[in-house]
C-alpha atoms as a PDB file:
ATOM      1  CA  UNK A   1      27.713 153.718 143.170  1.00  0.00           C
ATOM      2  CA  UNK A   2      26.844 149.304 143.221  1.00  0.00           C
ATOM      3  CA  UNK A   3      24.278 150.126 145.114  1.00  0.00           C
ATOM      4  CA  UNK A   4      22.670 152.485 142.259  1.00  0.00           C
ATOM      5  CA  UNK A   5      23.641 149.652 139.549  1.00  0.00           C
ATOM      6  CA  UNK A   6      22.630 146.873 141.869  1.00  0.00           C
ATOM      7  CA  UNK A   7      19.374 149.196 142.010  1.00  0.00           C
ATOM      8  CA  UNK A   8      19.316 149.578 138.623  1.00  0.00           C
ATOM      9  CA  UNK A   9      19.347 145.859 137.455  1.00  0.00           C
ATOM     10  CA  UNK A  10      16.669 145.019 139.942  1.00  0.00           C
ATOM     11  CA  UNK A  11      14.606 147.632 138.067  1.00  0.00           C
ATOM     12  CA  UNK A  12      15.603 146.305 134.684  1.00  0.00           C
ATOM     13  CA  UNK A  13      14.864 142.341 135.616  1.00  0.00           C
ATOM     14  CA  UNK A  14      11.405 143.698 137.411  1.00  0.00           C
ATOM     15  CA  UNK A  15      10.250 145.163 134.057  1.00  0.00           C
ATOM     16  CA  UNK A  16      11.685 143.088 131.385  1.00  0.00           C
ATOM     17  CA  UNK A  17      10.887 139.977 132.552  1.00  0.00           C
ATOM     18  CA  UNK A  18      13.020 138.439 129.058  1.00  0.00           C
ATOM     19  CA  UNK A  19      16.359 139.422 130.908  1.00  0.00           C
ATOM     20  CA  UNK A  20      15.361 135.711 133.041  1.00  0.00           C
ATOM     21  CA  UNK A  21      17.590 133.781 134.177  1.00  0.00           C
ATOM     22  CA  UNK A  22      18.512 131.512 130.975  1.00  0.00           C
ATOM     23  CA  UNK A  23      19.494 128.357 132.513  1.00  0.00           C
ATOM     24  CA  UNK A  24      15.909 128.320 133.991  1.00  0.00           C
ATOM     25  CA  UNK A  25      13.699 125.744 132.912  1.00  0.00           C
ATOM     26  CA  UNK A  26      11.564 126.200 130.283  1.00  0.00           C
ATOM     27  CA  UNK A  27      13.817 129.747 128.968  1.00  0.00           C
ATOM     28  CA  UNK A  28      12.756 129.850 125.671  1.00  0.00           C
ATOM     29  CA  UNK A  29      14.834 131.398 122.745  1.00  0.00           C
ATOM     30  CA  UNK A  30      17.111 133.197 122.392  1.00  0.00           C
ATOM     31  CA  UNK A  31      16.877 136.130 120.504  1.00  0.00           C
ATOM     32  CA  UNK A  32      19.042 139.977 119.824  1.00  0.00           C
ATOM     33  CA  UNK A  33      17.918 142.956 121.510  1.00  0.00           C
ATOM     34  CA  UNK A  34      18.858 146.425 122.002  1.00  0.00           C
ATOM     35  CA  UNK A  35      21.348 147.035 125.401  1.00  0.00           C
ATOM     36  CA  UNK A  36      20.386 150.691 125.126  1.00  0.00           C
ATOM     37  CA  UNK A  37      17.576 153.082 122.889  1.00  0.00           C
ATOM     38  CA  UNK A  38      19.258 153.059 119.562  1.00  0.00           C
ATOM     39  CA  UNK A  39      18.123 156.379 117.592  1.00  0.00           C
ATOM     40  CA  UNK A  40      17.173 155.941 113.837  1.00  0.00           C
ATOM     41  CA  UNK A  41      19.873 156.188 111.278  1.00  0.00           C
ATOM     42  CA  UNK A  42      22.228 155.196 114.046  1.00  0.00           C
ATOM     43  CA  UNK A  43      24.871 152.002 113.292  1.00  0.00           C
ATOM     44  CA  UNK A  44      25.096 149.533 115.459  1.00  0.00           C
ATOM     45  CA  UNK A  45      27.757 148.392 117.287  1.00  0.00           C
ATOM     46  CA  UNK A  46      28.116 144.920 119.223  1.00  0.00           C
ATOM     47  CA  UNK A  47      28.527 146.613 122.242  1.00  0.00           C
ATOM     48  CA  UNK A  48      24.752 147.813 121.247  1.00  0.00           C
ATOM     49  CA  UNK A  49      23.271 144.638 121.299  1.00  0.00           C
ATOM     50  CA  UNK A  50      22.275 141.899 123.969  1.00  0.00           C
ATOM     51  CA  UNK A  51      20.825 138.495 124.453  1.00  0.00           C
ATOM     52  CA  UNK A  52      17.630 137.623 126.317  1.00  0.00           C
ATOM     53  CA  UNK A  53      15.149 134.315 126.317  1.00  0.00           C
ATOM     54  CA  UNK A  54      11.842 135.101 125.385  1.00  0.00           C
ATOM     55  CA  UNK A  55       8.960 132.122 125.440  1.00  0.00           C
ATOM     56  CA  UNK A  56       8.705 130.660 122.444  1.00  0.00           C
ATOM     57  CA  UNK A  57       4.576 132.405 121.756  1.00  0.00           C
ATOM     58  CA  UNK A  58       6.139 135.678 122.361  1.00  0.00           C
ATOM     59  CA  UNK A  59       8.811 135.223 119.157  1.00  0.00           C
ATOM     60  CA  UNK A  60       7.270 137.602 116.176  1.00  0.00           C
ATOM     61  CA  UNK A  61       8.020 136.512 113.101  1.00  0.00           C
ATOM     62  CA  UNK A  62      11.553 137.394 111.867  1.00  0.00           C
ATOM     63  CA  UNK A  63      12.494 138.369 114.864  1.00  0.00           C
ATOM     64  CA  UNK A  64      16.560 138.386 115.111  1.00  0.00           C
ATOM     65  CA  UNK A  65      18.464 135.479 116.808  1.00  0.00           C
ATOM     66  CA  UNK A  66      21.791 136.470 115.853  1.00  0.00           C
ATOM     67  CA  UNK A  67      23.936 139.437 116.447  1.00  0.00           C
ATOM     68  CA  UNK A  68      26.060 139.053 113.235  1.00  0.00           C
ATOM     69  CA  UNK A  69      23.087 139.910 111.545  1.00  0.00           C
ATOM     70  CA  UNK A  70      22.805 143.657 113.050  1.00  0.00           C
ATOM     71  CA  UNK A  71      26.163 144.772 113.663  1.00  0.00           C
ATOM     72  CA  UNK A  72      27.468 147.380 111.066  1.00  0.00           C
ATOM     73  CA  UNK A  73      23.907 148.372 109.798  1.00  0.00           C
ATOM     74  CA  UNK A  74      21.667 151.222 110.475  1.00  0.00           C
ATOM     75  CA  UNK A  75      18.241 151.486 112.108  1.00  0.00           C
ATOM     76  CA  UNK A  76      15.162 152.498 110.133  1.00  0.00           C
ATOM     77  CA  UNK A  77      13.354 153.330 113.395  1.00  0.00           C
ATOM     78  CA  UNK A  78      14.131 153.558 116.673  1.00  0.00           C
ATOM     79  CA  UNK A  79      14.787 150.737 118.471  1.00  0.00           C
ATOM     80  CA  UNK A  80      14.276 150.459 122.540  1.00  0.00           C
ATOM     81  CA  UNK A  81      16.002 148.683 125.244  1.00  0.00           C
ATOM     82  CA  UNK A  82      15.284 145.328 125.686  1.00  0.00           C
ATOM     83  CA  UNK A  83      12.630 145.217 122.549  1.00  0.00           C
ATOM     84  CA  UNK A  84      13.028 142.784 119.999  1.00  0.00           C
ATOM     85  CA  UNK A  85      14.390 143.428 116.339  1.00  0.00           C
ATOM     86  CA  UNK A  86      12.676 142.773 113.167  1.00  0.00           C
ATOM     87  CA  UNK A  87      15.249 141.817 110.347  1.00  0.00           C
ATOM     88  CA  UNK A  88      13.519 144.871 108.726  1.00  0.00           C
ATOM     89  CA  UNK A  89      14.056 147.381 111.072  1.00  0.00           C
ATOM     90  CA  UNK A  90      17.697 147.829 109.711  1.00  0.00           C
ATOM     91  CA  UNK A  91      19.116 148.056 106.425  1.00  0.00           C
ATOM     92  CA  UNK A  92      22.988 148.450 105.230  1.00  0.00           C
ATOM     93  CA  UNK A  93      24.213 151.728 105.716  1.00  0.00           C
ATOM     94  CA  UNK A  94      23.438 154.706 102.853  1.00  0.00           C
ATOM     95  CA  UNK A  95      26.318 155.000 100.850  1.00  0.00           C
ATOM     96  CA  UNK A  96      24.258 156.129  98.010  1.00  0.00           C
ATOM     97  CA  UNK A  97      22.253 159.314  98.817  1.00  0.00           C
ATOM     98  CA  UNK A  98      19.095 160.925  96.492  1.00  0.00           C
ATOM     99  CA  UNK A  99      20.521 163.798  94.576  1.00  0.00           C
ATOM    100  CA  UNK A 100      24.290 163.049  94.788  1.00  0.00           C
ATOM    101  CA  UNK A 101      26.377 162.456  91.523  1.00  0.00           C
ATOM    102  CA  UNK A 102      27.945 158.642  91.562  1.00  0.00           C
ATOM    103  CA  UNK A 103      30.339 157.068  89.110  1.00  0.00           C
ATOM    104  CA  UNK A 104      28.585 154.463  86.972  1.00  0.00           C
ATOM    105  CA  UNK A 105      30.139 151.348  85.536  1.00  0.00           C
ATOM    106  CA  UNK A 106      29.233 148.179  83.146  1.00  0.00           C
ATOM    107  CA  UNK A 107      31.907 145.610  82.764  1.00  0.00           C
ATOM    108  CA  UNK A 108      31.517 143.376  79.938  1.00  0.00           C
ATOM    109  CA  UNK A 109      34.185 140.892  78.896  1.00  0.00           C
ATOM    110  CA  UNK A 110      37.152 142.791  77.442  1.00  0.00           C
ATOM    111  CA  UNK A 111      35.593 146.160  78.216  1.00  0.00           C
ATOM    112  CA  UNK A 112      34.203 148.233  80.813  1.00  0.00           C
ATOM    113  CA  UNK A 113      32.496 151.619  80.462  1.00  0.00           C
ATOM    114  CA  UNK A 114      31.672 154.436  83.343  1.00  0.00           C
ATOM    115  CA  UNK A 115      29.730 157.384  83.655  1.00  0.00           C
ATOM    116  CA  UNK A 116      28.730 159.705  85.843  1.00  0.00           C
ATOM    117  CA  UNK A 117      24.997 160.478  86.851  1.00  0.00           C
ATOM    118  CA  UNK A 118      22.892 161.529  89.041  1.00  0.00           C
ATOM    119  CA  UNK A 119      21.427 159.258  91.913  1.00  0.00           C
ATOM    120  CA  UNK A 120      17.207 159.310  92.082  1.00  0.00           C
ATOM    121  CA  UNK A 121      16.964 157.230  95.046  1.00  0.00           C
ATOM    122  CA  UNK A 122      19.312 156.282  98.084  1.00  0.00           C
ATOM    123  CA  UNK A 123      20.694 152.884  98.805  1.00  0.00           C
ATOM    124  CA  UNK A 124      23.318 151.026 100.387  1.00  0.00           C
ATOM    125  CA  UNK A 125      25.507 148.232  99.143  1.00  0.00           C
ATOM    126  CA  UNK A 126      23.557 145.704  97.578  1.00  0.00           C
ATOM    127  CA  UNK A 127      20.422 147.648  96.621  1.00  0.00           C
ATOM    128  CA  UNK A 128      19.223 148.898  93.764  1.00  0.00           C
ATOM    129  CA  UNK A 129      18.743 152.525  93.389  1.00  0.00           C
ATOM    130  CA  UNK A 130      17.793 154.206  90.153  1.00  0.00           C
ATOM    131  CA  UNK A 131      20.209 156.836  88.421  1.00  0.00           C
ATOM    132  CA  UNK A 132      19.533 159.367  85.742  1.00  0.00           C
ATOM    133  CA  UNK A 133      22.082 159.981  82.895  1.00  0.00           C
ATOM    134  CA  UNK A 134      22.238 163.955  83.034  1.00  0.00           C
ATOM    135  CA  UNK A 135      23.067 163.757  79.362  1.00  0.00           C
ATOM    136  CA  UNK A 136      20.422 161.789  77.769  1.00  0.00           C
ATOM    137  CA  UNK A 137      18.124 162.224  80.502  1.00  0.00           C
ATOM    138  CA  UNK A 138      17.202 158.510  80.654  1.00  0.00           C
ATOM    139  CA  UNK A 139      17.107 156.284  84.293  1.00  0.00           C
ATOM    140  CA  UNK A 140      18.951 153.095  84.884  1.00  0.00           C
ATOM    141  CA  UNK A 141      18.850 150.263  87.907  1.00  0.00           C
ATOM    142  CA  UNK A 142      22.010 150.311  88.933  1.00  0.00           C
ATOM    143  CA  UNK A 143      23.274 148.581  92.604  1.00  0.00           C
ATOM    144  CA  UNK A 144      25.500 150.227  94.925  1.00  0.00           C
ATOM    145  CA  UNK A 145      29.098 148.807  95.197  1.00  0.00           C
ATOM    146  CA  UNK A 146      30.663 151.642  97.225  1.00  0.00           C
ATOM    147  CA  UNK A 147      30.177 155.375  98.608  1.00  0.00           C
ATOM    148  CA  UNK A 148      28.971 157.232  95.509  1.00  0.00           C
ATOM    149  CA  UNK A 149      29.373 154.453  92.958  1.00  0.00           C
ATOM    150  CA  UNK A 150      26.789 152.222  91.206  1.00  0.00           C
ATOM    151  CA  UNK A 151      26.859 148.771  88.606  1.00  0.00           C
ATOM    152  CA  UNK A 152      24.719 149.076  85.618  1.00  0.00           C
ATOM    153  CA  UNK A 153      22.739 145.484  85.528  1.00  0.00           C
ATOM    154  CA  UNK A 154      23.208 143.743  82.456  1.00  0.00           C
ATOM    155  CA  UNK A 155      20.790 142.424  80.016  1.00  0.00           C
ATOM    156  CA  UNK A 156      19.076 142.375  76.517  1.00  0.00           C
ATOM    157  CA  UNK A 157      17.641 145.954  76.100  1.00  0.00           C
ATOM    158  CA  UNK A 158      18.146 146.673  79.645  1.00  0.00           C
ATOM    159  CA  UNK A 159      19.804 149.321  81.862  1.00  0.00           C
ATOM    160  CA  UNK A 160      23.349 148.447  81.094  1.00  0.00           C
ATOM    161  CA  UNK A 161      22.692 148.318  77.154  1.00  0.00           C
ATOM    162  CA  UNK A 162      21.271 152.205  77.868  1.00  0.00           C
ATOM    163  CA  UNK A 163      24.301 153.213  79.971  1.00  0.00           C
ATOM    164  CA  UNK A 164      26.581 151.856  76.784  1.00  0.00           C
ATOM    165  CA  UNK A 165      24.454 153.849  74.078  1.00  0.00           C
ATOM    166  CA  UNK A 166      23.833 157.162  76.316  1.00  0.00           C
ATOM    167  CA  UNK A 167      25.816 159.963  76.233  1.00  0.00           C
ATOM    168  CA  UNK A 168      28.054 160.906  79.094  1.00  0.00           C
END
């Protein structure tokens, strides 16, 4: 059994030459990559992630240096073993999903309004997804605050002045 791991890391430092020693001169940066394949849609866990040095040339462009940044979100592709991560190869998990019915709500001092509708796009918290009032048939940007509930933005004319004129 160690000597199928010890086999196994030999492999692993043999063909990704960014698990180097750190502490050797000249390492590079540090940056976040998968410990294992990590399927799309999947959310990632610390126990997911690792951290290699990579020479400085090699570092794409927002390419992740710190795990807080991945934990708790999902993949949009897959992501391999010892490959680095993009910033935009995850997003916050789908809370939100095209099709479903979600609670609207516009808060304006000394009142706040809801309303269900219909969801036209998917999102998770902090995105904007657009919603369709079954009743008047118009669409609002809303953001996601929570599984199957959205904000109305505010503004002159805008989404939230629709949600408070339209017909539940």
């Amino acid at each position: 059994m160690m000597k199928a791991l010890f086999l196994f890391v030999c492999a692993l430092l043999m063909a990704y030459p960014v698990f180097a020693d750190p502490n050797a001169a000249g390492a590079g940066v540090r940056i976040v990559v998968p410990a294992r394949d990590i399927a799309r849609g999947e959310t990632i866990g610390e126990s997911d992630l690792a951290y290699v040095f990579v020479a400085p040339g090699n570092v794409m462009s927002g390419t992740v240096t710190g795990m807080e940044s991945l934990i708790g979100m999902q993949t949009r592709r897959v992501l391999h073993a010892g490959e680095s991560v993009r910033g935009d190869d995850v997003r916050h998990p789908i809370l939100v999903t095209k099709g479903e019915t979600v609670t609207m709500s516009f808060e304006a001092p000394g009142i706040t309004l809801t309303a269900t509708g219909r969801a036209m796009s998917e999102g998770g918290v902090g995105e904007t997804v657009t919603v369709l009032n079954p009743g008047s048939f118009r669409q609002i940007s809303a953001v996601v605050t929570g599984p199957g509930a959205v904000r109305a933005t505010s503004g002159m004319g805008g989404p939230a002045t629709r949600l408070a004129s339209a017909k539940p």
